[in-house]
C-alpha atoms as a PDB file:
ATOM      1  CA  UNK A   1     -11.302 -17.379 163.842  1.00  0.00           C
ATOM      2  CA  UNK A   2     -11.359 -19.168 167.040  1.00  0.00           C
ATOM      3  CA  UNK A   3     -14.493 -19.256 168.402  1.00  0.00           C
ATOM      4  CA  UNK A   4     -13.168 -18.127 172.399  1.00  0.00           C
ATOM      5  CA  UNK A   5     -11.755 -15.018 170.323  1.00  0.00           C
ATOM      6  CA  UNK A   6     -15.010 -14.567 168.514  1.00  0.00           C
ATOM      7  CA  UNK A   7     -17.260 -14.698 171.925  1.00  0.00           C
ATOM      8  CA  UNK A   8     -14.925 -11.961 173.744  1.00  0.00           C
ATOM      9  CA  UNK A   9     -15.171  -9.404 170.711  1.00  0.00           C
ATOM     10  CA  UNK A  10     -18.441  -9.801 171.099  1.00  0.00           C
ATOM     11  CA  UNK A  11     -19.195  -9.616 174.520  1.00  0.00           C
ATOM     12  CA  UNK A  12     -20.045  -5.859 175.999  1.00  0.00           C
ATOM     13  CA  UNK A  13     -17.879  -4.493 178.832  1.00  0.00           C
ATOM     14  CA  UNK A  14     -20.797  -5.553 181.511  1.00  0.00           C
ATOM     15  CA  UNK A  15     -20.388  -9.008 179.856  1.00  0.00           C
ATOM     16  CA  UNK A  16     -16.516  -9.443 180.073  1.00  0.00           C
ATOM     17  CA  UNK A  17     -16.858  -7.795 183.431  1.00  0.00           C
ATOM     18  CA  UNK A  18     -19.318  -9.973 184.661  1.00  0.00           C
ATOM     19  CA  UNK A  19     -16.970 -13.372 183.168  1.00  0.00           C
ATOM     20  CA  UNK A  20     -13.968 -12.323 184.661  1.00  0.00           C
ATOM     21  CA  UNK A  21     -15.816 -11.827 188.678  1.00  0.00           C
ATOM     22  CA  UNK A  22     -17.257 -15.531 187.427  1.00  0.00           C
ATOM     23  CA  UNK A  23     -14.025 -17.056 186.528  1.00  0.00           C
ATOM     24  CA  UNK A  24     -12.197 -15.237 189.484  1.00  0.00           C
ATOM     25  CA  UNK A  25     -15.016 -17.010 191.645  1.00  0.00           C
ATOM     26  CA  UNK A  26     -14.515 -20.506 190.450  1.00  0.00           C
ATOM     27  CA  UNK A  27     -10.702 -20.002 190.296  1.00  0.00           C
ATOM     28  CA  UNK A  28     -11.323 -19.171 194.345  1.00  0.00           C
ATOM     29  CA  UNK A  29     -13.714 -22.220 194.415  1.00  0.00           C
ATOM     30  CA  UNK A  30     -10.931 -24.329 192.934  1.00  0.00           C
ATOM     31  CA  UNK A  31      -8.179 -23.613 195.065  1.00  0.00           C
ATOM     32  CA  UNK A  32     -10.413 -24.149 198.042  1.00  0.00           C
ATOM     33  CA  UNK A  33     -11.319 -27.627 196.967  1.00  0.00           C
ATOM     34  CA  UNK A  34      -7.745 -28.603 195.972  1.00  0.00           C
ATOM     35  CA  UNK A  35      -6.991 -26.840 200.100  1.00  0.00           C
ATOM     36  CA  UNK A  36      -9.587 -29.248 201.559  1.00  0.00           C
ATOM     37  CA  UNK A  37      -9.674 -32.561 199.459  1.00  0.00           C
ATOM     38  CA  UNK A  38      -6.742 -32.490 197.271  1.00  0.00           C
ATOM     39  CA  UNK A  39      -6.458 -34.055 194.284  1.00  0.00           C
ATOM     40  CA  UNK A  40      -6.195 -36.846 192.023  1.00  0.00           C
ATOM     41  CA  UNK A  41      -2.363 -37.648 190.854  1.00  0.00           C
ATOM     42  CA  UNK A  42      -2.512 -37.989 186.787  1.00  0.00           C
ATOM     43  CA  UNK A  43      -0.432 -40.895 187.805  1.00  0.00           C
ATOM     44  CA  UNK A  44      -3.171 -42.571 189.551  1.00  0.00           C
ATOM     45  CA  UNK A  45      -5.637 -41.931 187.138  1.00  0.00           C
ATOM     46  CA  UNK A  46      -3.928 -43.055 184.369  1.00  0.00           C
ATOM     47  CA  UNK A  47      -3.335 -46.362 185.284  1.00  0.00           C
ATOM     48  CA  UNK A  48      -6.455 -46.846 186.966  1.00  0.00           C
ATOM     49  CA  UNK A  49      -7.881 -45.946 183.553  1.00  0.00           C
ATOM     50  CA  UNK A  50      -5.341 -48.656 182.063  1.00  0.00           C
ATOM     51  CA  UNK A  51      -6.801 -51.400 184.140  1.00  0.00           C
ATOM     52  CA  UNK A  52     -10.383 -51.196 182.837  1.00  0.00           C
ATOM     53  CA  UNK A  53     -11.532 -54.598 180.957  1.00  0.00           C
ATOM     54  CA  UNK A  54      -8.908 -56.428 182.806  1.00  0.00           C
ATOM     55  CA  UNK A  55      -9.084 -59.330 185.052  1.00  0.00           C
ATOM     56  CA  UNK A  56      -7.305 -56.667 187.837  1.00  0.00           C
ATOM     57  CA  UNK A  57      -9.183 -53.535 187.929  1.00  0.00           C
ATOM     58  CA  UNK A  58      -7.760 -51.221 189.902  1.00  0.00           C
ATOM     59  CA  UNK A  59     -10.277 -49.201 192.985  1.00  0.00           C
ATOM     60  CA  UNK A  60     -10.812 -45.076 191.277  1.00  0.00           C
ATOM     61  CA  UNK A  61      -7.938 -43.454 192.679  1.00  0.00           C
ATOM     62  CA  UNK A  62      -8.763 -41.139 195.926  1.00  0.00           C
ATOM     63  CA  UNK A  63      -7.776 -37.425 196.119  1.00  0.00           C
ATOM     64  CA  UNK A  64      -4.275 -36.684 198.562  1.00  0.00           C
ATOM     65  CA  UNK A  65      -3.918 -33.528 199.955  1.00  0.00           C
ATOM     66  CA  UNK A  66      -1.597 -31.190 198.845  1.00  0.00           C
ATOM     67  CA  UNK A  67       1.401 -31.378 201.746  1.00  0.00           C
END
């Protein structure tokens, strides 16, 4: 059984209750971040992560705001 499945039949209604205000909080907290400082493109990231242990490492890529 997966084990997010197992955790949620076992949590009481006060539990789940108490998850879903937490995730609805840090889904709020997320959007406001990704509003004020934007994001990292996967683009970026990627081959920043490709240049490691090379003679031409790349600066970590900043965040860009959403237009």
């Amino acid at each position: 059984m997966d084990n997010l499945l197992h955790d949620q039949m076992l949590e009481s209604p006060a539990e789940r209750q108490a998850r879903l205000v937490w995730e609805d909080e840090m889904i709020d907290e997320s959007l406001t971040s990704v509003e004020t400082e934007g994001v990292v493109p996967f683009a970026a990231v990627k081959a920043w992560v490709a240049s490691w242990d090379t003679d031409h490492e790349l600066p970590p890529p900043r965040p860009v705001r959403p237009s």
